[in-house]
C-alpha atoms as a PDB file:
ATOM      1  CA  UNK A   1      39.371  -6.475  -5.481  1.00  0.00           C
ATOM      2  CA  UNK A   2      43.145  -5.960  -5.949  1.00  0.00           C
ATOM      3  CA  UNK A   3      42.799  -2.699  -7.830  1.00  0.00           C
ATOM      4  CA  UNK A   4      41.619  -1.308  -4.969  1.00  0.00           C
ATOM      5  CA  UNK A   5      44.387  -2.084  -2.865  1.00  0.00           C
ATOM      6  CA  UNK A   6      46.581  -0.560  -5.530  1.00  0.00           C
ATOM      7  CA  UNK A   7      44.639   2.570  -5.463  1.00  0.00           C
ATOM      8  CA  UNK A   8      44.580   3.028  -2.229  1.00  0.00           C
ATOM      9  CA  UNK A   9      48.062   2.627  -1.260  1.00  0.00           C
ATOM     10  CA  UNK A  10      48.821   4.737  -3.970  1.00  0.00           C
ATOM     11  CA  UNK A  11      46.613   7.776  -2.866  1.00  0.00           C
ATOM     12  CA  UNK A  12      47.375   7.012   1.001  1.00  0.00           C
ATOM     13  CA  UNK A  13      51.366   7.184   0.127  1.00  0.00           C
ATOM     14  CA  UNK A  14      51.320  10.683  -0.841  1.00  0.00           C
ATOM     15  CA  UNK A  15      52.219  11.149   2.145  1.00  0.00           C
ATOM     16  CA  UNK A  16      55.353   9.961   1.829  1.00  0.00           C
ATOM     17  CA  UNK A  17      56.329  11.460  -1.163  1.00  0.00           C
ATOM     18  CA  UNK A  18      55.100  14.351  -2.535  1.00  0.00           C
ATOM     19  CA  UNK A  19      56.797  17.775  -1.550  1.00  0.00           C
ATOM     20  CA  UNK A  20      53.968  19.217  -0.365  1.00  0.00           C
ATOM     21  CA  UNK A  21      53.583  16.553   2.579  1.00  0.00           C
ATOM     22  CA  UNK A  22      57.264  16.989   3.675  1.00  0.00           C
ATOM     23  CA  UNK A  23      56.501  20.911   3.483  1.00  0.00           C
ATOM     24  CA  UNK A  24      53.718  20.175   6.092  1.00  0.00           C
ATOM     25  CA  UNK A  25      55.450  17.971   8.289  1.00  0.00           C
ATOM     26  CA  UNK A  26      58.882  19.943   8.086  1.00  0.00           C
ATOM     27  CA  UNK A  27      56.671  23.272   9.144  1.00  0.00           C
ATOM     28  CA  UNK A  28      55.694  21.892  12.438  1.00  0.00           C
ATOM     29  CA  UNK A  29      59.156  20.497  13.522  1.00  0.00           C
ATOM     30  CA  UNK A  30      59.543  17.740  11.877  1.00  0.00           C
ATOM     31  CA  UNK A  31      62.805  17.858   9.516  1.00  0.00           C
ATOM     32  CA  UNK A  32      64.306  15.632   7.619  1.00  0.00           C
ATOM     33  CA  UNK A  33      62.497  13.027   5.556  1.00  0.00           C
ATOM     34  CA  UNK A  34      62.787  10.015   8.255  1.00  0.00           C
ATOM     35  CA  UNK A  35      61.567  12.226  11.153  1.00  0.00           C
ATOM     36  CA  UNK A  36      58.363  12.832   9.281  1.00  0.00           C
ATOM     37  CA  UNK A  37      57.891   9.498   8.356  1.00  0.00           C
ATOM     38  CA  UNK A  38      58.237   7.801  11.245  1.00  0.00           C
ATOM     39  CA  UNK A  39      55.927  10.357  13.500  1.00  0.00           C
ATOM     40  CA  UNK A  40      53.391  11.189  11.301  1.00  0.00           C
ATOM     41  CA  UNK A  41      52.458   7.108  10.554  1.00  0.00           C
ATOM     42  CA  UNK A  42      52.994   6.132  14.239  1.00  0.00           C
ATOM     43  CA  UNK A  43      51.213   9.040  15.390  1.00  0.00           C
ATOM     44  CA  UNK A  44      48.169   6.848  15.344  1.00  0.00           C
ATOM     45  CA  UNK A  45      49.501   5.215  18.771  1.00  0.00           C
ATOM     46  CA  UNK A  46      50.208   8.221  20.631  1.00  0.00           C
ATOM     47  CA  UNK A  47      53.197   8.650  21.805  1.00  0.00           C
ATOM     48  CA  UNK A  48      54.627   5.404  21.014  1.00  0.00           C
ATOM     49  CA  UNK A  49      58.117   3.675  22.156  1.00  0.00           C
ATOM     50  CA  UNK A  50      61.283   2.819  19.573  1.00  0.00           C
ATOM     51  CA  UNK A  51      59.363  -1.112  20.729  1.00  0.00           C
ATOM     52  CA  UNK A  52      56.072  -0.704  19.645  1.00  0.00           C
ATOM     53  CA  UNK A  53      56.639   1.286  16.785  1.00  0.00           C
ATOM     54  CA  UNK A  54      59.212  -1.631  15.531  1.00  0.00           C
ATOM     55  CA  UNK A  55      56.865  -3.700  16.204  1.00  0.00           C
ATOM     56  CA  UNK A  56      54.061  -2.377  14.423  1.00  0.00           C
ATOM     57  CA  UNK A  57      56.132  -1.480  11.438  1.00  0.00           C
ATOM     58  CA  UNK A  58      57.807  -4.625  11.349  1.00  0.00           C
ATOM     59  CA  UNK A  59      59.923  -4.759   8.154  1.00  0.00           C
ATOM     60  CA  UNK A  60      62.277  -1.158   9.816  1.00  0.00           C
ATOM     61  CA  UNK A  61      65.757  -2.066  11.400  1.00  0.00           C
ATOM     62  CA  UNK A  62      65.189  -1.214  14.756  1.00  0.00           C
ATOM     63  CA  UNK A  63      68.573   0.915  15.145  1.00  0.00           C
ATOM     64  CA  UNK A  64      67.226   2.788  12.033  1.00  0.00           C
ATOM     65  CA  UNK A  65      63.911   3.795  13.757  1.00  0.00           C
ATOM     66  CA  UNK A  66      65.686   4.601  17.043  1.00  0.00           C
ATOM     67  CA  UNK A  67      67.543   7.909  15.228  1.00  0.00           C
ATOM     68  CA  UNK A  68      63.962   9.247  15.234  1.00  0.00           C
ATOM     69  CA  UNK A  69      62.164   8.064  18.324  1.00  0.00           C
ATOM     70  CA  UNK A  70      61.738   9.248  20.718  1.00  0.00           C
ATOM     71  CA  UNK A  71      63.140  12.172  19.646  1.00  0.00           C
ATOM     72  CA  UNK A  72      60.289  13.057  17.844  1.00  0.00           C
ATOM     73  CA  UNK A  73      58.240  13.805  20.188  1.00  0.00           C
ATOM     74  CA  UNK A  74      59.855  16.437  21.697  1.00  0.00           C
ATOM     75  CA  UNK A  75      59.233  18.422  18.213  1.00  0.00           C
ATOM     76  CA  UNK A  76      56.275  17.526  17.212  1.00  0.00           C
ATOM     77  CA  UNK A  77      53.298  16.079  19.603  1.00  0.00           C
ATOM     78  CA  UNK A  78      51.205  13.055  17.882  1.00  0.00           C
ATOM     79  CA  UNK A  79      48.514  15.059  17.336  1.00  0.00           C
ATOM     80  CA  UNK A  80      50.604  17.766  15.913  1.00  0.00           C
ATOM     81  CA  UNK A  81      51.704  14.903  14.073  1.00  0.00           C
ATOM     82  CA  UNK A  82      48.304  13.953  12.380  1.00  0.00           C
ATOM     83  CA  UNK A  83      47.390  17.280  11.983  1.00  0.00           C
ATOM     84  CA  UNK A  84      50.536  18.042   9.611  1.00  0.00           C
ATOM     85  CA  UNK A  85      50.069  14.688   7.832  1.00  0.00           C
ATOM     86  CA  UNK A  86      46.198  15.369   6.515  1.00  0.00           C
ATOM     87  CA  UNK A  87      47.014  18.767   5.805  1.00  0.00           C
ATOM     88  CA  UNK A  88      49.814  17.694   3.437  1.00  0.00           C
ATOM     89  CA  UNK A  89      47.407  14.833   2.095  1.00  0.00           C
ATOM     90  CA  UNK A  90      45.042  18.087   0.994  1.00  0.00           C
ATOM     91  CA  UNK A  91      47.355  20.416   0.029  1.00  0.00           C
ATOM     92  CA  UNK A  92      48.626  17.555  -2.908  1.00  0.00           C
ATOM     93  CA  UNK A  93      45.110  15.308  -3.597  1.00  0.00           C
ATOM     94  CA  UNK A  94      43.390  19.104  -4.029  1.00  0.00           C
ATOM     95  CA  UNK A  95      39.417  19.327  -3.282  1.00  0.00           C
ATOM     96  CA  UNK A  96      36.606  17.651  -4.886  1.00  0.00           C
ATOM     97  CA  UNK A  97      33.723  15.661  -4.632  1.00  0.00           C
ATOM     98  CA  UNK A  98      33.902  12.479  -3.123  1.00  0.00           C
ATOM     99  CA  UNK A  99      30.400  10.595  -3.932  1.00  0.00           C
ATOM    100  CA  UNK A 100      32.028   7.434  -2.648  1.00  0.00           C
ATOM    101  CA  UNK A 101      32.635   8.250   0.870  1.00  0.00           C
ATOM    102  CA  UNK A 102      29.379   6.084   2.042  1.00  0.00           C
ATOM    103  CA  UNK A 103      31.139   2.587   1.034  1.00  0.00           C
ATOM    104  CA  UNK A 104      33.792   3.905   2.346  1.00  0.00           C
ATOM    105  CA  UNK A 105      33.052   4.345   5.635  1.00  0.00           C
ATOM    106  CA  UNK A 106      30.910   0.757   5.416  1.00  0.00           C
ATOM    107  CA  UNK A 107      34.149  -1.039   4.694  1.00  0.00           C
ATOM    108  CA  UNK A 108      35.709   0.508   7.626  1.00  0.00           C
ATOM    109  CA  UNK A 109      32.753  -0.289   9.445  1.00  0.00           C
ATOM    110  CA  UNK A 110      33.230  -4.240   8.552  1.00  0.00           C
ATOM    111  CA  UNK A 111      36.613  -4.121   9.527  1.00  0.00           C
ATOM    112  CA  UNK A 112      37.374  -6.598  12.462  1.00  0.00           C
ATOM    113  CA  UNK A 113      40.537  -5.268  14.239  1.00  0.00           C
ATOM    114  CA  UNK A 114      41.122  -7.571  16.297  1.00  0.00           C
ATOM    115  CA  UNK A 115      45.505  -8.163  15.572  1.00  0.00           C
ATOM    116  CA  UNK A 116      45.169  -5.191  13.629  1.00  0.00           C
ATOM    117  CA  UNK A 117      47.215  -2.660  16.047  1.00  0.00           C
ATOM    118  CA  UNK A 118      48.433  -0.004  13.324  1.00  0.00           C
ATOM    119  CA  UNK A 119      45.006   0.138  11.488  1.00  0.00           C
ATOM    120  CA  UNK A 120      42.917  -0.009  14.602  1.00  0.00           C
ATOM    121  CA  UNK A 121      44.915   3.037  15.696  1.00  0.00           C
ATOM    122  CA  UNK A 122      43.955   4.670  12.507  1.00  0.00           C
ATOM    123  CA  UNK A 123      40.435   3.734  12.624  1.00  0.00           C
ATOM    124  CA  UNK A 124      39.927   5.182  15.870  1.00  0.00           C
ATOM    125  CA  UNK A 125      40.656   8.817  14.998  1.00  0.00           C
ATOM    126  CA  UNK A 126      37.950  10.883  13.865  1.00  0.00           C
ATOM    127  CA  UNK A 127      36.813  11.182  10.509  1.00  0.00           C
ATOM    128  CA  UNK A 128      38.206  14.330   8.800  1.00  0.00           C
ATOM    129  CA  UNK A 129      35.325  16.808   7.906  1.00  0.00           C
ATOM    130  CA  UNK A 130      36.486  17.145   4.796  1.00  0.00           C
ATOM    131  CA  UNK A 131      35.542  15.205   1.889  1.00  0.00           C
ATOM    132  CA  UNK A 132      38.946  14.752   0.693  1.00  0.00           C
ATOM    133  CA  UNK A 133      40.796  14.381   3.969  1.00  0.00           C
ATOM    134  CA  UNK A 134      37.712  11.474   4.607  1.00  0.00           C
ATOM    135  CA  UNK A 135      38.661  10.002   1.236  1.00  0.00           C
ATOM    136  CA  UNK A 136      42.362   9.484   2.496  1.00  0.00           C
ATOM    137  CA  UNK A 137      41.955   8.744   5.929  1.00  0.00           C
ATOM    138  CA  UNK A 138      39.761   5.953   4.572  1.00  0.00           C
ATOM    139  CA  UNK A 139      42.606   4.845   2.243  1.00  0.00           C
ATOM    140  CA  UNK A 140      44.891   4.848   5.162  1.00  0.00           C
ATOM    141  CA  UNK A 141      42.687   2.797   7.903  1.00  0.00           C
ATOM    142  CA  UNK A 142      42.298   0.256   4.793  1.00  0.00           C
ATOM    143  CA  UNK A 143      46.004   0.214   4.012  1.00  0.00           C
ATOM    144  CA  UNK A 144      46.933   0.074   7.638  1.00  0.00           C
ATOM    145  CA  UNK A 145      44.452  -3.157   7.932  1.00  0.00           C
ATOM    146  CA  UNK A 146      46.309  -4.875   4.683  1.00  0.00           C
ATOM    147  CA  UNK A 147      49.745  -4.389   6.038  1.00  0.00           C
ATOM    148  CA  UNK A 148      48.959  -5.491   9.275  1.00  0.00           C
ATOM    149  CA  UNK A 149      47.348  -8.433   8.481  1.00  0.00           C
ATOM    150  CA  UNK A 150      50.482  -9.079   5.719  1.00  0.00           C
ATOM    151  CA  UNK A 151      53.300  -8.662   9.218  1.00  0.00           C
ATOM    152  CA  UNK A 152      51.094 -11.271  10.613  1.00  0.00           C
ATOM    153  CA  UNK A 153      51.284 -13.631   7.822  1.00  0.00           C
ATOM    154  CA  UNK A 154      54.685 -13.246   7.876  1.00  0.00           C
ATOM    155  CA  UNK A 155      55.306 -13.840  11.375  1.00  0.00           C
ATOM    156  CA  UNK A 156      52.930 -17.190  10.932  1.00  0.00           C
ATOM    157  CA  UNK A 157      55.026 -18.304   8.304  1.00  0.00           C
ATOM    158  CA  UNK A 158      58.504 -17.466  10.782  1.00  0.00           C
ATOM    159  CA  UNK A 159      59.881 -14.837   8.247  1.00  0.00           C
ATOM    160  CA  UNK A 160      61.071 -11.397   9.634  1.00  0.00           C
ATOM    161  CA  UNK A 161      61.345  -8.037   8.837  1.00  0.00           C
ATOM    162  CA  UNK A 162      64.866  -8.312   6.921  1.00  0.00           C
ATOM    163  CA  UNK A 163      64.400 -12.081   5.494  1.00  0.00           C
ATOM    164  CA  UNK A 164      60.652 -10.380   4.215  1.00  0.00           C
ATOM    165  CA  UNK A 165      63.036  -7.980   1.757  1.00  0.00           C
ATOM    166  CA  UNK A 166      65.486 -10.491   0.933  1.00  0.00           C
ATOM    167  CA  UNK A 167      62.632 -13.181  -0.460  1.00  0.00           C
ATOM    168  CA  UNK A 168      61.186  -9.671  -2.254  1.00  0.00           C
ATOM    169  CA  UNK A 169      65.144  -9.215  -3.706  1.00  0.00           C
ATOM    170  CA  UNK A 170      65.366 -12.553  -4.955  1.00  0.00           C
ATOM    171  CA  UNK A 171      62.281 -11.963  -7.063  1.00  0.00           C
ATOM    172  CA  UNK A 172      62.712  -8.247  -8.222  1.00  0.00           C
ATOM    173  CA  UNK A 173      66.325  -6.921  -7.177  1.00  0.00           C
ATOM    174  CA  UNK A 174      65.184  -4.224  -5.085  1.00  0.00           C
ATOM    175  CA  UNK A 175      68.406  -4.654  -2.548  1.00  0.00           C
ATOM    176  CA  UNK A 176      69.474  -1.665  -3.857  1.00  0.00           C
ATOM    177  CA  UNK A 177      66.367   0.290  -2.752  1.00  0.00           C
ATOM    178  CA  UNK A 178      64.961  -0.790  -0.163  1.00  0.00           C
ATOM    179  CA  UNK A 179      67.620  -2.024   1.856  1.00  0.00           C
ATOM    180  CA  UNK A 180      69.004   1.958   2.789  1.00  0.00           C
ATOM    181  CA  UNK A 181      65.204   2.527   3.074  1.00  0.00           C
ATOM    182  CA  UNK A 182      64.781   0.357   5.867  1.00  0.00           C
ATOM    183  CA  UNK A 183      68.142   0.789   7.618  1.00  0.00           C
ATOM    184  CA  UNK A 184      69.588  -2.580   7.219  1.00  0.00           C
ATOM    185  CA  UNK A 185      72.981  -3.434   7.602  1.00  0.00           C
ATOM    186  CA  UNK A 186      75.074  -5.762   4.744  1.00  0.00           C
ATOM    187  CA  UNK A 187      75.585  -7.857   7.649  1.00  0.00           C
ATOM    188  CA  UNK A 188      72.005  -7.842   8.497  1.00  0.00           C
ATOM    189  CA  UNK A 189      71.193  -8.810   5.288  1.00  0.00           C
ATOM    190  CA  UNK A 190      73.386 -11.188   4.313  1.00  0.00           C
ATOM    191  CA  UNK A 191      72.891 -12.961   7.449  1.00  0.00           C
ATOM    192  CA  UNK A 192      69.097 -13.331   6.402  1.00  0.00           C
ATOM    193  CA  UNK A 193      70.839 -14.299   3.272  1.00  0.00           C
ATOM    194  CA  UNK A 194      72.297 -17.312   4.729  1.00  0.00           C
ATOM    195  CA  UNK A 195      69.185 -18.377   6.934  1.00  0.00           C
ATOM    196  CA  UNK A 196      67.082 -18.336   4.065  1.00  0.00           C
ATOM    197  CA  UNK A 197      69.142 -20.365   2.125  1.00  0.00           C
ATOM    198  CA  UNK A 198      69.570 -22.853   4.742  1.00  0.00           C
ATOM    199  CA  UNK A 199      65.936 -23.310   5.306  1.00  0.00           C
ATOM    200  CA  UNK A 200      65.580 -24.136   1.448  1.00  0.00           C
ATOM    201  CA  UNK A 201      63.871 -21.325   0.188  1.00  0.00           C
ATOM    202  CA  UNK A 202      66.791 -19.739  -1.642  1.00  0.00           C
ATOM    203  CA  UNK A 203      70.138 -21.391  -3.931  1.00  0.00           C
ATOM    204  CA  UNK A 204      73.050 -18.725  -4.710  1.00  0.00           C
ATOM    205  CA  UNK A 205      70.237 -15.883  -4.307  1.00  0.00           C
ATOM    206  CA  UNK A 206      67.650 -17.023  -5.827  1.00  0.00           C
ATOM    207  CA  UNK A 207      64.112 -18.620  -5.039  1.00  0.00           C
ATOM    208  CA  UNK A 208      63.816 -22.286  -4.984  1.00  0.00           C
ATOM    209  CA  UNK A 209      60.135 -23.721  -5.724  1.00  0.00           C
ATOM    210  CA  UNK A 210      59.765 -23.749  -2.123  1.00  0.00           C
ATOM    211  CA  UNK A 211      61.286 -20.321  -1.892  1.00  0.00           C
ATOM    212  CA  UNK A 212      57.944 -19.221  -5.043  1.00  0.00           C
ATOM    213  CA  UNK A 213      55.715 -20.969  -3.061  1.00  0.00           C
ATOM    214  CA  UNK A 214      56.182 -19.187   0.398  1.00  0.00           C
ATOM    215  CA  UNK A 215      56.125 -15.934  -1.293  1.00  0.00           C
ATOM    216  CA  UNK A 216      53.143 -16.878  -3.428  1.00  0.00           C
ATOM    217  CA  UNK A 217      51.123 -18.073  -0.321  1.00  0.00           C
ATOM    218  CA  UNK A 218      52.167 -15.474   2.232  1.00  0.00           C
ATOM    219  CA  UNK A 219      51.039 -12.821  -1.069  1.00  0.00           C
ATOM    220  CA  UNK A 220      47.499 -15.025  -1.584  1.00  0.00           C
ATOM    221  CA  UNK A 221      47.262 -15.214   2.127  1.00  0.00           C
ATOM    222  CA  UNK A 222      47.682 -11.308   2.948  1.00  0.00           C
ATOM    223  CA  UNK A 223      45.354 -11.147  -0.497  1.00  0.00           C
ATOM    224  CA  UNK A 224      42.665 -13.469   1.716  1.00  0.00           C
ATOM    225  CA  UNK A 225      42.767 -11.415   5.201  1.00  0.00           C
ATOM    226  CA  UNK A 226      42.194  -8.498   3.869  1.00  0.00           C
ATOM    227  CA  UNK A 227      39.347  -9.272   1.516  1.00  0.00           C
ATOM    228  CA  UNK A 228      37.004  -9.744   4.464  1.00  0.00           C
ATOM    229  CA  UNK A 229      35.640  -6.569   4.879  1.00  0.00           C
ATOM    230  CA  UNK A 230      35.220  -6.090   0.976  1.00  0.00           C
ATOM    231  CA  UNK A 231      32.504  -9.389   1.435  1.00  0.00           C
ATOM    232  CA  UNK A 232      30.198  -7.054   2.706  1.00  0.00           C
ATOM    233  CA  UNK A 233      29.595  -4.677   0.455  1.00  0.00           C
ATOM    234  CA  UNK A 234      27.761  -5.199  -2.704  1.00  0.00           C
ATOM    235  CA  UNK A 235      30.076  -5.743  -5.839  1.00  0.00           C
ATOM    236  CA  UNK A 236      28.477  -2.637  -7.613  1.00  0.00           C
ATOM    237  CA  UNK A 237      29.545  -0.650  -5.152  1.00  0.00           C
ATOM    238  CA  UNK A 238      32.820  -1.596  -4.731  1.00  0.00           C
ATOM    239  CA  UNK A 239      32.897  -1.488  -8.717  1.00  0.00           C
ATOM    240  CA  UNK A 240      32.072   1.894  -8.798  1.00  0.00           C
ATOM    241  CA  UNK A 241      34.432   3.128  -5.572  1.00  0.00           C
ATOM    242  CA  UNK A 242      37.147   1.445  -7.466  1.00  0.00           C
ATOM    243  CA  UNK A 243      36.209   3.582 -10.979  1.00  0.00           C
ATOM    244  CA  UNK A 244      36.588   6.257  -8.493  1.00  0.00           C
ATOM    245  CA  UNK A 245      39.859   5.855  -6.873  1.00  0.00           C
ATOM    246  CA  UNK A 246      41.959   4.475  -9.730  1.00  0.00           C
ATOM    247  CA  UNK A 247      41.893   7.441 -12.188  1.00  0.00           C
ATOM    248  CA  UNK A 248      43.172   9.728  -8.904  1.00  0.00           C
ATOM    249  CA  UNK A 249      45.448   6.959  -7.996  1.00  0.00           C
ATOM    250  CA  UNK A 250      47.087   6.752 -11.793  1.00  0.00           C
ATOM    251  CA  UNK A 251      47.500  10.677 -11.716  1.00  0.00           C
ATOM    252  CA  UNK A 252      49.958  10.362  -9.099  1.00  0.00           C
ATOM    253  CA  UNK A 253      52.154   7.458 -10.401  1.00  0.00           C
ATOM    254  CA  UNK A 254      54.845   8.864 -11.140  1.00  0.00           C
ATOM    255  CA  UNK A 255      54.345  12.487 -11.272  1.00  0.00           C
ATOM    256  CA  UNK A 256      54.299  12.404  -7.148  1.00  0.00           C
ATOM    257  CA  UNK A 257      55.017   8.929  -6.095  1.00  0.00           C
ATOM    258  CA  UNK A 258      58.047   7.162  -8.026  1.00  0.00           C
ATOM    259  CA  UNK A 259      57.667   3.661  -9.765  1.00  0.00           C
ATOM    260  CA  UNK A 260      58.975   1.396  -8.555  1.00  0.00           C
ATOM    261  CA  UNK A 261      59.394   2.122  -5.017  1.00  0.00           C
ATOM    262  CA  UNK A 262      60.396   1.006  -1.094  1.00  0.00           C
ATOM    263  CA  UNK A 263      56.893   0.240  -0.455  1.00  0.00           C
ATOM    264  CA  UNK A 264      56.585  -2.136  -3.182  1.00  0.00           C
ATOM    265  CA  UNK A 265      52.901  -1.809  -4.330  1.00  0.00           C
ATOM    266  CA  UNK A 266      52.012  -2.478  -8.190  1.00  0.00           C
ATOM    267  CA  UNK A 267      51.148   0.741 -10.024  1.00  0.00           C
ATOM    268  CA  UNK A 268      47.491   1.612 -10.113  1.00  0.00           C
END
């Protein structure tokens, strides 16, 4: 089920966005939006390398990353880092019951991670005790598992982490935002530009049928791997986890997280 992709991202990116998450990570250390970011999602991994970390996030110019690691942990230890990030979850999602958190924790259960080096990390920190910190470290582990089954799709299909933006461009302009999001270069991009184009999936910036097709199957693809787990689980419940999550999800869009924005997801 889509949706619940949608919702999920949506309620896992608060903590990217809303004040109240920078507020956490900014009181342990961490200052500066980019600092937070990058520590508090790679914090997963442990104290993990400008590499890895590229690796893992994939669509990031690696010079960009590299003005916050590995400086950051020298302010902030990972688990510092974690701790920061589900308190700022809480102090914006608020407390309530969460009657869902049994499918939750079965879809995470189904989860096969092998590949899956960013959600695996996720997956293997304890579950929060409370309710609502569960509810969004479940979001996460899921989101984690989406995106790192979508790098690996694009890797299959020989598109990296700058030609990945310029194919999204092509379709919905977003140059001007995500491109000083990531930290690439004009040179950078227009270099992916001009492979792109030569390997006939752009014409004067813009998609070719071969160009809609790529994005269409690396989209369906992504779509397919991360379905899997969702088999398992009886489509009642997933109906009614999704009735759950997309009413929280839709109070946040836009009131805390902007639409449109670098990450790209639909609105909930």
């Amino acid at each position: 089920m889509k949706s619940l992709w949608v919702s999920m991202e949506t309620i896992h990116d608060v903590t990217y966005f809303a004040p109240e998450a920078r507020a956490a990570h900014e009181a342990v250390g961490l200052r500066g939006f980019w600092r937070g970011y990058v520590a508090m999602r790679a914090a997963p991994l442990g104290e993990a390398p400008l590499g890895l970390v590229t690796a893992v996030f994939y669509n990031f110019a690696p010079r960009f990353l590299a003005r916050s690691l590995p400086e950051v942990w020298s302010l902030a230890s990972p688990s510092t880092a974690l701790e920061a990030r589900l308190s700022g979850a809480l102090a914006v999602l608020g407390s309530f019951e969460v009657p869902v958190l049994g499918t939750l924790r079965s879809l995470v259960s189904a989860v096969s991670w092998a590949g899956r080096p960013l959600g695996a990390a996720n997956a293997a920190l304890p579950w929060p005790s409370d309710p609502v910190g569960a509810l969004w470290h479940a979001c996460t582990v899921l989101r984690e598992h989406r995106g790192d089954g979508h790098n690996a799709v694009l890797a299959a299909e020989g598109i990296d982490g700058v030609e990945a933006h310029v194919l999204r461009d092509a379709a919905d302009g977003c140059r001007g935002m995500v491109q000083p999001a990531r930290g690439w270069t004009d040179a950078e991009w227009d270099a992916a530009l001009d492979r792109l184009t030569a390997r006939g999936l752009l014409a004067s910036g813009s998609l070719t049928p071969a160009g809609i097709a790529l994005r269409s199957h690396i989209e369906a693809r992504t779509d397919t791997l991360g379905a899997v787990p969702y088999a398992s689980i009886p489509l009642a419940d997933l109906e009614t986890l999704d009735s759950f999550l997309r009413p929280i999800a839709q109070r946040l869009v836009p009131s805390v997280i902007p639409h449109p924005n670098p990450v790209g997801a639909p609105a909930p």
